[in-house]
PDB file of N, CA and C in Angstrom:
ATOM      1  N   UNK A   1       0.853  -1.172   0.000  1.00  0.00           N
ATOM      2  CA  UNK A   1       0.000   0.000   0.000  1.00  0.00           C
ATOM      3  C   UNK A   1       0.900   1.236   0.000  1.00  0.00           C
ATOM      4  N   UNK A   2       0.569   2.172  -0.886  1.00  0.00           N
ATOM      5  CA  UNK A   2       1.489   3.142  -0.978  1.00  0.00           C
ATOM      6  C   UNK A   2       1.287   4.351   0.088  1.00  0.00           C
ATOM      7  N   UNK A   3      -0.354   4.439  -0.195  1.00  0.00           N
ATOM      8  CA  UNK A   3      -0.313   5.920   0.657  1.00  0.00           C
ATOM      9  C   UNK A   3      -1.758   5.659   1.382  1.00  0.00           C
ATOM     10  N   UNK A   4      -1.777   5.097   2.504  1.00  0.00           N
ATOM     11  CA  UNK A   4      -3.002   4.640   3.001  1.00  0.00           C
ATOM     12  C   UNK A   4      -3.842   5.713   3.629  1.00  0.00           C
ATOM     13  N   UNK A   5      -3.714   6.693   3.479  1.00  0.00           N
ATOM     14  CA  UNK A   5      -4.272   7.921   3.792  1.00  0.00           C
ATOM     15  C   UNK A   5      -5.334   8.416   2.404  1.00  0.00           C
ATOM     16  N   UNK A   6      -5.337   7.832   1.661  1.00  0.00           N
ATOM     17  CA  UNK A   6      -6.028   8.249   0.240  1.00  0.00           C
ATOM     18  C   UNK A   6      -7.040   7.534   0.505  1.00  0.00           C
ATOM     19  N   UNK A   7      -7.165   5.741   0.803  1.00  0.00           N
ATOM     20  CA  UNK A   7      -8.145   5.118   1.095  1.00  0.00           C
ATOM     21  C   UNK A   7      -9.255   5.237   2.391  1.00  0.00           C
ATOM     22  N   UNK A   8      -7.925   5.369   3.235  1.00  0.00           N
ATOM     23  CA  UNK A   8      -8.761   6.005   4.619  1.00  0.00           C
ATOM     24  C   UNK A   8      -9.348   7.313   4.826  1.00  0.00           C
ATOM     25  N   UNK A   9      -9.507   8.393   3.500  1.00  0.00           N
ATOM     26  CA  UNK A   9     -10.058   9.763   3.497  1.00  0.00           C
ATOM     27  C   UNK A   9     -11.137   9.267   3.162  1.00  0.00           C
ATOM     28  N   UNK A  10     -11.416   8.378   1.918  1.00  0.00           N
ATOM     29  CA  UNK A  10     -12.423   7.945   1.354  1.00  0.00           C
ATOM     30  C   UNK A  10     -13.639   7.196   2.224  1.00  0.00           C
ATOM     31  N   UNK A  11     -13.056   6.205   3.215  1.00  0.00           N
ATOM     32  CA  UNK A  11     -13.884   5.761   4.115  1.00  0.00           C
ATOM     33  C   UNK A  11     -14.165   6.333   5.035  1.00  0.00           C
ATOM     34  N   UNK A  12     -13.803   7.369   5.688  1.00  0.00           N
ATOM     35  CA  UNK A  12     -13.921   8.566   6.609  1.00  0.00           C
ATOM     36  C   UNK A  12     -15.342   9.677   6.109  1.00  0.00           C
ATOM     37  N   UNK A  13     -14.808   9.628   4.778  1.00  0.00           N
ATOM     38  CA  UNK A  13     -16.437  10.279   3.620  1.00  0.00           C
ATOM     39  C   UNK A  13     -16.947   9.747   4.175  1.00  0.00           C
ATOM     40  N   UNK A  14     -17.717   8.626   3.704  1.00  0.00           N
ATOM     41  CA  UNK A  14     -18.641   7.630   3.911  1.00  0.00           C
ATOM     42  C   UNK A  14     -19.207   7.842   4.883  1.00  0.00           C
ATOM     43  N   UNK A  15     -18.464   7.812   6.052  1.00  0.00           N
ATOM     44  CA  UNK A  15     -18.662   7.270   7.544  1.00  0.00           C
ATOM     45  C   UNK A  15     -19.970   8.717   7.708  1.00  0.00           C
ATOM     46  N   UNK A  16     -19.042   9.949   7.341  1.00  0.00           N
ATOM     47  CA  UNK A  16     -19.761  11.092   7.928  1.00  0.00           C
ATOM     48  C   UNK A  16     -20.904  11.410   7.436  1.00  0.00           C
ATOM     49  N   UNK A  17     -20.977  10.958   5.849  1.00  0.00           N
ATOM     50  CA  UNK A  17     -22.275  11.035   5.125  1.00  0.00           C
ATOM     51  C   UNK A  17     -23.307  10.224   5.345  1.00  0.00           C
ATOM     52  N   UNK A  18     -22.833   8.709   6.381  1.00  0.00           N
ATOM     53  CA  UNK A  18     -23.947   7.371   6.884  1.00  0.00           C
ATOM     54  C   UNK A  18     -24.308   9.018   7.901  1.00  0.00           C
ATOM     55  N   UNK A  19     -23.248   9.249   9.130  1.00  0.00           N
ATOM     56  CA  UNK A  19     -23.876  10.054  10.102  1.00  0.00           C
ATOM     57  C   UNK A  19     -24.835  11.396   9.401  1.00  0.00           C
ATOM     58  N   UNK A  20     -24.381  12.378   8.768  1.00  0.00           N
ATOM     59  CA  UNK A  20     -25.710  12.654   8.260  1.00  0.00           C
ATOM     60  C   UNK A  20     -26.905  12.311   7.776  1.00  0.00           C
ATOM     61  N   UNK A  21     -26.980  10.834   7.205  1.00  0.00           N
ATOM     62  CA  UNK A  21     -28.096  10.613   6.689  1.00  0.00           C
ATOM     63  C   UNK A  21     -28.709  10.215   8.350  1.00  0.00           C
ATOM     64  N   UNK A  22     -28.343   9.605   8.683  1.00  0.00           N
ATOM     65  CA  UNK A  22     -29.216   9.157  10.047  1.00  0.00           C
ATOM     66  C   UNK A  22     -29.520  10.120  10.817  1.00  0.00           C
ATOM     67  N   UNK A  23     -28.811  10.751  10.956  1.00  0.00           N
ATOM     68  CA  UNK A  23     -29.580  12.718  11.709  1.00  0.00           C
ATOM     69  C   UNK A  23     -30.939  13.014  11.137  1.00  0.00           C
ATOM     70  N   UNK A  24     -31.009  13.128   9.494  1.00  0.00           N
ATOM     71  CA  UNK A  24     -31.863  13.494   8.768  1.00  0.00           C
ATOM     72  C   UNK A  24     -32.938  12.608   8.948  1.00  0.00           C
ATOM     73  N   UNK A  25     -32.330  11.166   8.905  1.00  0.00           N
ATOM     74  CA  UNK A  25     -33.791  10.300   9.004  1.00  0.00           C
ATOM     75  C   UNK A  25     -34.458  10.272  10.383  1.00  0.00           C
ATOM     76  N   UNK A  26     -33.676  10.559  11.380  1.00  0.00           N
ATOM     77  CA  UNK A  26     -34.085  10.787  12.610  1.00  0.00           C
ATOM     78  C   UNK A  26     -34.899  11.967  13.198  1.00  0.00           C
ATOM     79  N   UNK A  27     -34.286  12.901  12.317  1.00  0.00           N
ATOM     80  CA  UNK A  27     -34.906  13.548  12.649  1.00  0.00           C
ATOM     81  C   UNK A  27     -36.182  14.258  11.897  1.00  0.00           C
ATOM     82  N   UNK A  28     -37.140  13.422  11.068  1.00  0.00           N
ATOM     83  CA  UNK A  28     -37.737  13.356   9.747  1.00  0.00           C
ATOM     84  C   UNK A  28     -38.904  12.818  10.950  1.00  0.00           C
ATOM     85  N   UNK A  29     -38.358  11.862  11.562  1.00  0.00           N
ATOM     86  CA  UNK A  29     -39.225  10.934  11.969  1.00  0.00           C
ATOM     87  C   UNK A  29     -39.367  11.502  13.278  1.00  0.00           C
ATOM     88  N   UNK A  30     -38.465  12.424  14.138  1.00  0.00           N
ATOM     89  CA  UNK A  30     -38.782  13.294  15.041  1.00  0.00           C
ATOM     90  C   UNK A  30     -40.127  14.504  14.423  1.00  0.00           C
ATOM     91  N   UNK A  31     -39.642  14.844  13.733  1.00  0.00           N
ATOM     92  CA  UNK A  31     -40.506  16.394  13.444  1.00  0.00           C
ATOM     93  C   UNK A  31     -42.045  15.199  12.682  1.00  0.00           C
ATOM     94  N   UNK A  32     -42.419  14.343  12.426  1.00  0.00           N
ATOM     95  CA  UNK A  32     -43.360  13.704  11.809  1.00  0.00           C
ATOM     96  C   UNK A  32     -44.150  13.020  12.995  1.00  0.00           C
ATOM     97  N   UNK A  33     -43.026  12.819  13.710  1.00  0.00           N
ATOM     98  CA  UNK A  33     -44.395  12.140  15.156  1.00  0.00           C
ATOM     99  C   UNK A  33     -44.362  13.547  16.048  1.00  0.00           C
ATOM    100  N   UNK A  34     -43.676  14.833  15.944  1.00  0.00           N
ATOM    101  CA  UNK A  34     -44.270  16.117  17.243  1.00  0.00           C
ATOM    102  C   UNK A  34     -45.888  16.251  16.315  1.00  0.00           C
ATOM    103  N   UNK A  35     -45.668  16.445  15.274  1.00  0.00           N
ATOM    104  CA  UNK A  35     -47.082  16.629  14.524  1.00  0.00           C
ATOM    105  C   UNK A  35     -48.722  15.878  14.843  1.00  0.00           C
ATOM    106  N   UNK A  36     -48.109  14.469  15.344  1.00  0.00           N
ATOM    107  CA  UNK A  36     -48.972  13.734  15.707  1.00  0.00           C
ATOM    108  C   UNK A  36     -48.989  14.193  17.888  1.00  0.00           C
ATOM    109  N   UNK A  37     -48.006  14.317  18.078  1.00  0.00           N
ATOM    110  CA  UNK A  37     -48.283  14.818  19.270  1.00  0.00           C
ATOM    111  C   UNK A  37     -48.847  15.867  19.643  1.00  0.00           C
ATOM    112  N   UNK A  38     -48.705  17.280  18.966  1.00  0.00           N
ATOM    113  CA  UNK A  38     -49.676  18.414  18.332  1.00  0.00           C
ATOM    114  C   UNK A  38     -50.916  17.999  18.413  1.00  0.00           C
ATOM    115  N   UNK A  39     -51.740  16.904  17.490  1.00  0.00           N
ATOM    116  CA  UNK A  39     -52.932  16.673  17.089  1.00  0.00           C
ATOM    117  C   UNK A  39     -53.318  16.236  18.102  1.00  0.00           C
ATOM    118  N   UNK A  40     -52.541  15.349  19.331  1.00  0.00           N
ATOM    119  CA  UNK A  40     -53.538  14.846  20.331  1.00  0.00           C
ATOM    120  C   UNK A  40     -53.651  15.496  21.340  1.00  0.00           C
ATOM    121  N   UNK A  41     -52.581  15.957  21.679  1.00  0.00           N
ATOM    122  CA  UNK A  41     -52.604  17.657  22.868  1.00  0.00           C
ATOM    123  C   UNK A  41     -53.630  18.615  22.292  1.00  0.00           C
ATOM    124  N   UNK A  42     -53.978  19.042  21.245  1.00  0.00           N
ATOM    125  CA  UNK A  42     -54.491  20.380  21.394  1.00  0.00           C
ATOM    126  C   UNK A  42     -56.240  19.800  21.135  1.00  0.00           C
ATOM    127  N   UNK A  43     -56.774  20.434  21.710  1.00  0.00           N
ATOM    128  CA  UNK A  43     -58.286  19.837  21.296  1.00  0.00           C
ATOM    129  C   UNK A  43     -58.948  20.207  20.034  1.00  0.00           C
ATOM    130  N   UNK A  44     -58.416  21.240  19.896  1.00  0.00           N
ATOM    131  CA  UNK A  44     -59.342  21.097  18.021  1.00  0.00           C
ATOM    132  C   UNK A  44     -57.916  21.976  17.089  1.00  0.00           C
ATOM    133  N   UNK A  45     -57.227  20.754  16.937  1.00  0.00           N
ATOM    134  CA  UNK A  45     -55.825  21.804  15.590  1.00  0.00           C
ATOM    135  C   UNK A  45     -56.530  21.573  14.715  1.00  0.00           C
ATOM    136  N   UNK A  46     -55.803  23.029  14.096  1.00  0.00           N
ATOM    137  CA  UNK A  46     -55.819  23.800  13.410  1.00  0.00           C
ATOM    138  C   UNK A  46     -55.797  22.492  11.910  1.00  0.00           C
ATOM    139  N   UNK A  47     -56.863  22.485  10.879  1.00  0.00           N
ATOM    140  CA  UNK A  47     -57.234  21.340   9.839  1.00  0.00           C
ATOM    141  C   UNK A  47     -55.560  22.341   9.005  1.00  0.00           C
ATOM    142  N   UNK A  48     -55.133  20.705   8.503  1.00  0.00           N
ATOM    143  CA  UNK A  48     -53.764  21.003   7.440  1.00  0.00           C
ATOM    144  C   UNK A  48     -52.263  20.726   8.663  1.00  0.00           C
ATOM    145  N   UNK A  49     -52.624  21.433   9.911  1.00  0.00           N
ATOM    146  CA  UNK A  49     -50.889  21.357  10.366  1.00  0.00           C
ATOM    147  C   UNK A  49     -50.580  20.362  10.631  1.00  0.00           C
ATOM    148  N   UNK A  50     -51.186  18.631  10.809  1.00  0.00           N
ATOM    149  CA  UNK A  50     -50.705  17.677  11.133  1.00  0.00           C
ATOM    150  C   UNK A  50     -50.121  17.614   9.379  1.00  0.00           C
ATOM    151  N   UNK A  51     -50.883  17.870   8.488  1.00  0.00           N
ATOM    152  CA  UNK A  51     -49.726  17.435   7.216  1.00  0.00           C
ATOM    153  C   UNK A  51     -48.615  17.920   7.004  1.00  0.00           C
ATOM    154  N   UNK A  52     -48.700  19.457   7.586  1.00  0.00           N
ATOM    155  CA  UNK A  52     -46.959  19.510   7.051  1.00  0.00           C
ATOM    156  C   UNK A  52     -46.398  18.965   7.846  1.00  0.00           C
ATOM    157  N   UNK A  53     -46.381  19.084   8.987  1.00  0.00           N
ATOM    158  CA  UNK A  53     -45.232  17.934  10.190  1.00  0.00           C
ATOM    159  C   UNK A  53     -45.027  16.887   9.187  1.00  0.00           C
ATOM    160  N   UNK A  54     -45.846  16.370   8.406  1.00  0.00           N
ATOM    161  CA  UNK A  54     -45.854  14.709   8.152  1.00  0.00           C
ATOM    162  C   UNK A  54     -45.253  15.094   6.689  1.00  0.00           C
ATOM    163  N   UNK A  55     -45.243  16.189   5.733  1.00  0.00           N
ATOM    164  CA  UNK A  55     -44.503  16.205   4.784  1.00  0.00           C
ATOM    165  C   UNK A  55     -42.963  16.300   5.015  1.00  0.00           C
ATOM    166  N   UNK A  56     -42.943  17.555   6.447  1.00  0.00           N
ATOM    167  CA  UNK A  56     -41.243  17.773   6.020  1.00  0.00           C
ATOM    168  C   UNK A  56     -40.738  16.653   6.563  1.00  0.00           C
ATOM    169  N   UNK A  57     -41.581  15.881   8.056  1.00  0.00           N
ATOM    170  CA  UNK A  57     -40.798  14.661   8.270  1.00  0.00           C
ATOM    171  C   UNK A  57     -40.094  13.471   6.904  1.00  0.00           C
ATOM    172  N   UNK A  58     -41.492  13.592   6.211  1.00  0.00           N
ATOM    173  CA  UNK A  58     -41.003  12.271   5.128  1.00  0.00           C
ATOM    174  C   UNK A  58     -39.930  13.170   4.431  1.00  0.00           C
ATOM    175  N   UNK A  59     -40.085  14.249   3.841  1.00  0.00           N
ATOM    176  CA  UNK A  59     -39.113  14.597   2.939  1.00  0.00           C
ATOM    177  C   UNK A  59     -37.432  14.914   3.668  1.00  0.00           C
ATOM    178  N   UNK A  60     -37.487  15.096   4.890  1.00  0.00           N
ATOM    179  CA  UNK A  60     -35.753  14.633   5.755  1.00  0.00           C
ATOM    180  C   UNK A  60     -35.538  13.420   5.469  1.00  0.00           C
ATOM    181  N   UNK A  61     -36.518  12.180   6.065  1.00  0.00           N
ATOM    182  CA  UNK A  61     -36.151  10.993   5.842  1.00  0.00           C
ATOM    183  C   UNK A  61     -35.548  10.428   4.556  1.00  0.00           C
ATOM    184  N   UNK A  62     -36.342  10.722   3.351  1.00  0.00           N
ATOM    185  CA  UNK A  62     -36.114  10.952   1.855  1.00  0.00           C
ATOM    186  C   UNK A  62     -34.660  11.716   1.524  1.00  0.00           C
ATOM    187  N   UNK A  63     -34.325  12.491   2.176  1.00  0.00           N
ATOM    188  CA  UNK A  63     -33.034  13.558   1.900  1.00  0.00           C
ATOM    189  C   UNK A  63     -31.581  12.348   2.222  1.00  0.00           C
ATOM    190  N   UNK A  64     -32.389  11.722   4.015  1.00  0.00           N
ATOM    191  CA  UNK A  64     -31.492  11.283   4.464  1.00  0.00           C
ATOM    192  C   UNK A  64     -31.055   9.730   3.690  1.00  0.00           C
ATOM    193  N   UNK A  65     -32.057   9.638   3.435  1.00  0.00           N
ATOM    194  CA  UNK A  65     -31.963   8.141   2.351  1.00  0.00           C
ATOM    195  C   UNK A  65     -31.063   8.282   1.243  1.00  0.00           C
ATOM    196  N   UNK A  66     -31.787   9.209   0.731  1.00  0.00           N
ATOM    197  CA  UNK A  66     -30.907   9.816  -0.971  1.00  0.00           C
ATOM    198  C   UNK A  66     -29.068   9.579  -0.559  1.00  0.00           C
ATOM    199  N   UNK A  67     -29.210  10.625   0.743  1.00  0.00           N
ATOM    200  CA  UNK A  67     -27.685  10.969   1.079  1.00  0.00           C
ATOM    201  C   UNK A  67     -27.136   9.894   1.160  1.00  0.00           C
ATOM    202  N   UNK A  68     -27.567   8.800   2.154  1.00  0.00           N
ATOM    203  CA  UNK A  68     -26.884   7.449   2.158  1.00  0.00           C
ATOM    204  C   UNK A  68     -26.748   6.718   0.982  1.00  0.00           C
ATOM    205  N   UNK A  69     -27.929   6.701   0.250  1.00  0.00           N
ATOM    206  CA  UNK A  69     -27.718   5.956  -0.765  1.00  0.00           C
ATOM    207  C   UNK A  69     -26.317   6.253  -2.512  1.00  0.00           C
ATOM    208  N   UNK A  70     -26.659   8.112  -2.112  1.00  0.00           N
ATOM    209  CA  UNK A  70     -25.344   8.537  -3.035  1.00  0.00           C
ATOM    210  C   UNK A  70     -24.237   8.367  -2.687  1.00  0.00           C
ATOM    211  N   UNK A  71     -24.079   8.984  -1.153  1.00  0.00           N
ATOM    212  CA  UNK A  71     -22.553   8.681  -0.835  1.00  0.00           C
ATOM    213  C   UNK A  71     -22.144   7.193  -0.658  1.00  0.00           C
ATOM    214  N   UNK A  72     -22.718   5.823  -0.366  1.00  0.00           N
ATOM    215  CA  UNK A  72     -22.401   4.470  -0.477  1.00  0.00           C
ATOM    216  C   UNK A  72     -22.100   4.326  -2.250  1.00  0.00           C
ATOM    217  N   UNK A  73     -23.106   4.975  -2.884  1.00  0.00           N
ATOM    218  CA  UNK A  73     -22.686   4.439  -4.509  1.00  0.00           C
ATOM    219  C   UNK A  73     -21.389   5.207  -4.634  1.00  0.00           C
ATOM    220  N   UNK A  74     -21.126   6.594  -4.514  1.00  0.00           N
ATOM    221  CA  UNK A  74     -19.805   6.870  -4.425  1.00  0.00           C
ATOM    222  C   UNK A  74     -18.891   6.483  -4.456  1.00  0.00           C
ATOM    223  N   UNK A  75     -18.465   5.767  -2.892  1.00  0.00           N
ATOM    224  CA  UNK A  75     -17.341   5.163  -2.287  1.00  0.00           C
ATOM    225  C   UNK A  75     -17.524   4.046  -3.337  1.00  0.00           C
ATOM    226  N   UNK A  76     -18.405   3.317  -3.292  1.00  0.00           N
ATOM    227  CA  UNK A  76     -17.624   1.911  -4.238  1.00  0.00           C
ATOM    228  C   UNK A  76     -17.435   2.628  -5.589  1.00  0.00           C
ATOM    229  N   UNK A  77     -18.061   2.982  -6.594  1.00  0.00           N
ATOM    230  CA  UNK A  77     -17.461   3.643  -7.601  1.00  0.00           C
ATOM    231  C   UNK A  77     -16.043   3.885  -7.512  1.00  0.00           C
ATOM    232  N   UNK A  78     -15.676   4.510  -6.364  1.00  0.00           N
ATOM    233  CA  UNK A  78     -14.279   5.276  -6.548  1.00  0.00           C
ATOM    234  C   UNK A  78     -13.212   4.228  -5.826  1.00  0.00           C
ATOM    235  N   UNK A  79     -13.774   3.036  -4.675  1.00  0.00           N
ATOM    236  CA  UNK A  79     -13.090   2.190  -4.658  1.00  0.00           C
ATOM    237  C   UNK A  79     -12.297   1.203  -5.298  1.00  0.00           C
ATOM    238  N   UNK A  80     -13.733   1.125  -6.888  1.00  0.00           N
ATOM    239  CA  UNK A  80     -13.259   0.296  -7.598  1.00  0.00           C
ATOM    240  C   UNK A  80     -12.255   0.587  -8.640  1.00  0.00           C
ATOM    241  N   UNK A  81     -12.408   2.238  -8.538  1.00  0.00           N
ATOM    242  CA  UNK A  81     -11.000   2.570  -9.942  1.00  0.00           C
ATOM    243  C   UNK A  81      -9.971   2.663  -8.839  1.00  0.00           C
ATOM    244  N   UNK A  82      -9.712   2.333  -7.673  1.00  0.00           N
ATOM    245  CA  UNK A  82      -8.154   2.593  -6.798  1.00  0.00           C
ATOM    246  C   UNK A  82      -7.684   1.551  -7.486  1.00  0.00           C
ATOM    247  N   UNK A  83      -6.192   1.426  -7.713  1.00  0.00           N
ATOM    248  CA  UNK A  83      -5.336   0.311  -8.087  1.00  0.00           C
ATOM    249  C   UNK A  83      -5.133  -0.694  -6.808  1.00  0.00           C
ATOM    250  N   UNK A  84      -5.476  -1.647  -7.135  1.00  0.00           N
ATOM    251  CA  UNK A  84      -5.348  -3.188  -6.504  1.00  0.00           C
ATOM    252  C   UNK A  84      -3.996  -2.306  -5.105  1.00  0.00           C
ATOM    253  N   UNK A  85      -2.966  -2.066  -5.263  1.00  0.00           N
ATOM    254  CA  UNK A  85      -2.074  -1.669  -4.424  1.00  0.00           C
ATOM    255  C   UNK A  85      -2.258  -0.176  -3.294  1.00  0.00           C
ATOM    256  N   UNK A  86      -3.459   0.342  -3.744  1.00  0.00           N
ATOM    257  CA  UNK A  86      -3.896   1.097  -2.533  1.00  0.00           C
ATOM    258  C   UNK A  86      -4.788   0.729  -1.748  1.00  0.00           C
ATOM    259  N   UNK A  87      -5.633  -0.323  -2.070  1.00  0.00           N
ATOM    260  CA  UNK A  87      -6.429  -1.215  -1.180  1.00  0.00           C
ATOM    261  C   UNK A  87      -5.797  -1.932  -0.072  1.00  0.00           C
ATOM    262  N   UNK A  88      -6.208  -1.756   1.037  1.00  0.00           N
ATOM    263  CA  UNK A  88      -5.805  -2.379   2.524  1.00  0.00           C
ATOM    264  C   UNK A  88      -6.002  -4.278   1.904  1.00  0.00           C
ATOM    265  N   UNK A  89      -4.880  -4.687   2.075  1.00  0.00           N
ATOM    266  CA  UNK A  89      -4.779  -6.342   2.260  1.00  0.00           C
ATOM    267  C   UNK A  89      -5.807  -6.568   3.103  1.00  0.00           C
ATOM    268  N   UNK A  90      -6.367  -7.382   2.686  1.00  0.00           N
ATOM    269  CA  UNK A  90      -7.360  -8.352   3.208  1.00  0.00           C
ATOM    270  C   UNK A  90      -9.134  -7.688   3.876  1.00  0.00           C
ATOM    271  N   UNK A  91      -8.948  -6.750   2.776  1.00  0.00           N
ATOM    272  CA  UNK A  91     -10.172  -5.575   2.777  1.00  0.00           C
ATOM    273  C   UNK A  91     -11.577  -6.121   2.431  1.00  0.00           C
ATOM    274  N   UNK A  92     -12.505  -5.908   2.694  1.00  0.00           N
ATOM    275  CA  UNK A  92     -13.869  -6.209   2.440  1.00  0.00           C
ATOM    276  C   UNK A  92     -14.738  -5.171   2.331  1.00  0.00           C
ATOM    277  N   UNK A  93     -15.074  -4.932   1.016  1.00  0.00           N
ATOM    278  CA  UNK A  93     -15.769  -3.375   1.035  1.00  0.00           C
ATOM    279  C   UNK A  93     -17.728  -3.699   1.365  1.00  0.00           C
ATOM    280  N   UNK A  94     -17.665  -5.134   1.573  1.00  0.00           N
ATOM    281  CA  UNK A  94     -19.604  -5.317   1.164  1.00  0.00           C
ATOM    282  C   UNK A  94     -20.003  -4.850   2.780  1.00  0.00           C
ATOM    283  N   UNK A  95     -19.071  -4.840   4.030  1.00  0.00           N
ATOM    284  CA  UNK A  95     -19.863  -4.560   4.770  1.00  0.00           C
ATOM    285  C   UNK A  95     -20.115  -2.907   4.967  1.00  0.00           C
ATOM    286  N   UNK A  96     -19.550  -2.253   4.421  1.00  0.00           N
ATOM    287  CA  UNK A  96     -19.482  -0.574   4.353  1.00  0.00           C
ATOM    288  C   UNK A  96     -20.695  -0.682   3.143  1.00  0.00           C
ATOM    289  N   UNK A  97     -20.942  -1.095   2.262  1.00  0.00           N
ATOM    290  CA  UNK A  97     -22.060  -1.522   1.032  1.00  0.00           C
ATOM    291  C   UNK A  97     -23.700  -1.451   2.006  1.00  0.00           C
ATOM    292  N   UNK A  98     -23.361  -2.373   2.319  1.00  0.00           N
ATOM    293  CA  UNK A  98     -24.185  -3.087   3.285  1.00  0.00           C
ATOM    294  C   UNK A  98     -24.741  -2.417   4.030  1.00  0.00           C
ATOM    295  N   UNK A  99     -24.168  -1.326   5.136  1.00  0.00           N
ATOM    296  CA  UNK A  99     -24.544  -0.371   5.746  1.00  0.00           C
ATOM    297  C   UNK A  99     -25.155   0.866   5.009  1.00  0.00           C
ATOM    298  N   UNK A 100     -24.661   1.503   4.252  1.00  0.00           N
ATOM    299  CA  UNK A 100     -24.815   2.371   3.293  1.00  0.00           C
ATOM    300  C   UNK A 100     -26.263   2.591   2.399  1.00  0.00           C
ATOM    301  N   UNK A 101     -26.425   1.178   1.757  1.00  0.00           N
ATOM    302  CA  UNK A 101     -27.737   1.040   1.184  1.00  0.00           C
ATOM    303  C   UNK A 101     -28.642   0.203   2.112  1.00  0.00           C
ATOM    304  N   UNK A 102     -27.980  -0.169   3.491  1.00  0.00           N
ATOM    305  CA  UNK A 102     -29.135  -0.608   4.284  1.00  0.00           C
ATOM    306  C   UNK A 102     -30.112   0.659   4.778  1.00  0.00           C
ATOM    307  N   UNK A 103     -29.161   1.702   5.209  1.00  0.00           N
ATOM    308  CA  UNK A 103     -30.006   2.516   5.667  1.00  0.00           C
ATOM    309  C   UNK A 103     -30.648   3.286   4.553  1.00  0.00           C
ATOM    310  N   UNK A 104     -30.252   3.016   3.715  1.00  0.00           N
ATOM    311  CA  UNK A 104     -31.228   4.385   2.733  1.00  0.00           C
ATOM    312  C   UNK A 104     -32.754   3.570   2.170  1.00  0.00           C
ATOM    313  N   UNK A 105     -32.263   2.305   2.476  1.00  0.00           N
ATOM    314  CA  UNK A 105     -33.370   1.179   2.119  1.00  0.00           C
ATOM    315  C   UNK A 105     -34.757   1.861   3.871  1.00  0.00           C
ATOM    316  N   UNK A 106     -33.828   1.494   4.740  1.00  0.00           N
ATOM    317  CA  UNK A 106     -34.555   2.090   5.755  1.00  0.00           C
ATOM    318  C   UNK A 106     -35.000   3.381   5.751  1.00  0.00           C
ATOM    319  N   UNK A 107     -34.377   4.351   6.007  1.00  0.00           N
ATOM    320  CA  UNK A 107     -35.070   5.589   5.463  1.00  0.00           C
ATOM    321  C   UNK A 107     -36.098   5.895   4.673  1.00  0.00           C
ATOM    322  N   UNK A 108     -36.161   4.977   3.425  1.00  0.00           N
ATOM    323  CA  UNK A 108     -37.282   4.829   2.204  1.00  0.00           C
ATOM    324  C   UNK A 108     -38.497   4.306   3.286  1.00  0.00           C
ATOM    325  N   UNK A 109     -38.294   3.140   3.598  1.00  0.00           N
ATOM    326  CA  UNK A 109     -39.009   2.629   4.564  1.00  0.00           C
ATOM    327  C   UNK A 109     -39.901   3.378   6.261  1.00  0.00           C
ATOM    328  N   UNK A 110     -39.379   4.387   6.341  1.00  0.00           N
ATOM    329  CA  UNK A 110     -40.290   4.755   7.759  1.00  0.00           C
ATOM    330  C   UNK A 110     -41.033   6.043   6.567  1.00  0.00           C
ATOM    331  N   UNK A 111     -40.136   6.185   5.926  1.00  0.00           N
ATOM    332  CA  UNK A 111     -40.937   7.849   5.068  1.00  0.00           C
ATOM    333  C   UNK A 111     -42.391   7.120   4.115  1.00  0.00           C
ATOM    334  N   UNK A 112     -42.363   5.890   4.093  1.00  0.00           N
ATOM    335  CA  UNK A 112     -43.822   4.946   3.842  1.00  0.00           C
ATOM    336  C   UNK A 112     -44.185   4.738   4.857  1.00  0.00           C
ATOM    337  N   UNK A 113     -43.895   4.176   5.808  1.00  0.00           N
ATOM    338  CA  UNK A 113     -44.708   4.599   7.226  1.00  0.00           C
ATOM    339  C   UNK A 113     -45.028   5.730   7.305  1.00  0.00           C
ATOM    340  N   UNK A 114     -44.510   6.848   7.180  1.00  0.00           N
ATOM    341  CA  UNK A 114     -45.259   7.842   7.920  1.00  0.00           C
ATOM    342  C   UNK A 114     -45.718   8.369   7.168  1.00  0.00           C
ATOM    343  N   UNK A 115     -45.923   8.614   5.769  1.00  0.00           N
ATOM    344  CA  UNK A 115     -46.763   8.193   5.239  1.00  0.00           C
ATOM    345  C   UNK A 115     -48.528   7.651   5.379  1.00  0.00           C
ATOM    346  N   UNK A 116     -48.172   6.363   5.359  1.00  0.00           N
ATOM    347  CA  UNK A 116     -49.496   5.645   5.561  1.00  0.00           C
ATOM    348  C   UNK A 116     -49.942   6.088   7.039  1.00  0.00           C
TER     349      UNK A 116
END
């Protein structure tokens, strides 16, 4: 390995762009259930404000998905043009894969929950 600092910037990306997406989806799904907490506290809300809670929630979750899902296609894209000799010996890129499009799979997934 020549310069293992090139590979390890790249997975360091990743890492911070999984942590943004999960802020976003978290907090998608925060601001989408205060909306529903709104509706049962107040005795007669206001017709329409439980939907936007429930739009901008889905559309963070959606942001945060996207994000995971671009920055995981990223990293392998750009993993796969590194030359065989900047890759860490005995490397396994499917579980960083794995994580990456798991959560954006999830993210897709509560923003249909909340949703329905």
């Amino acid at each position: 390995m020549r310069d293992p600092r090139v590979f390890f910037a790249a997975e360091r990306t990743l890492l911070a762009w999984v942590r943004t997406a999960l802020g976003l989806i978290g907090m998608g799904f925060v601001v989408a259930r205060f909306g529903l907490f709104l509706q049962l506290v107040r005795a007669h809300p206001p017709s329409g404000e439980h939907s936007w809670y429930a739009l901008i929630g889905v559309t963070l979750a959606l942001l945060g998905a996207a994000a995971s899902g671009v920055a995981t296609w990223q990293h392998a894209r750009f993993c796969r043009h590194l030359p065989e000799n900047e890759l860490p010996e005995h490397y396994r890129q499917e579980p960083a894969l794995f994580l990456g499009y798991g959560l954006a799979l999830a993210g897709v997934a509560l923003a249909v929950i909340l949703v329905a």
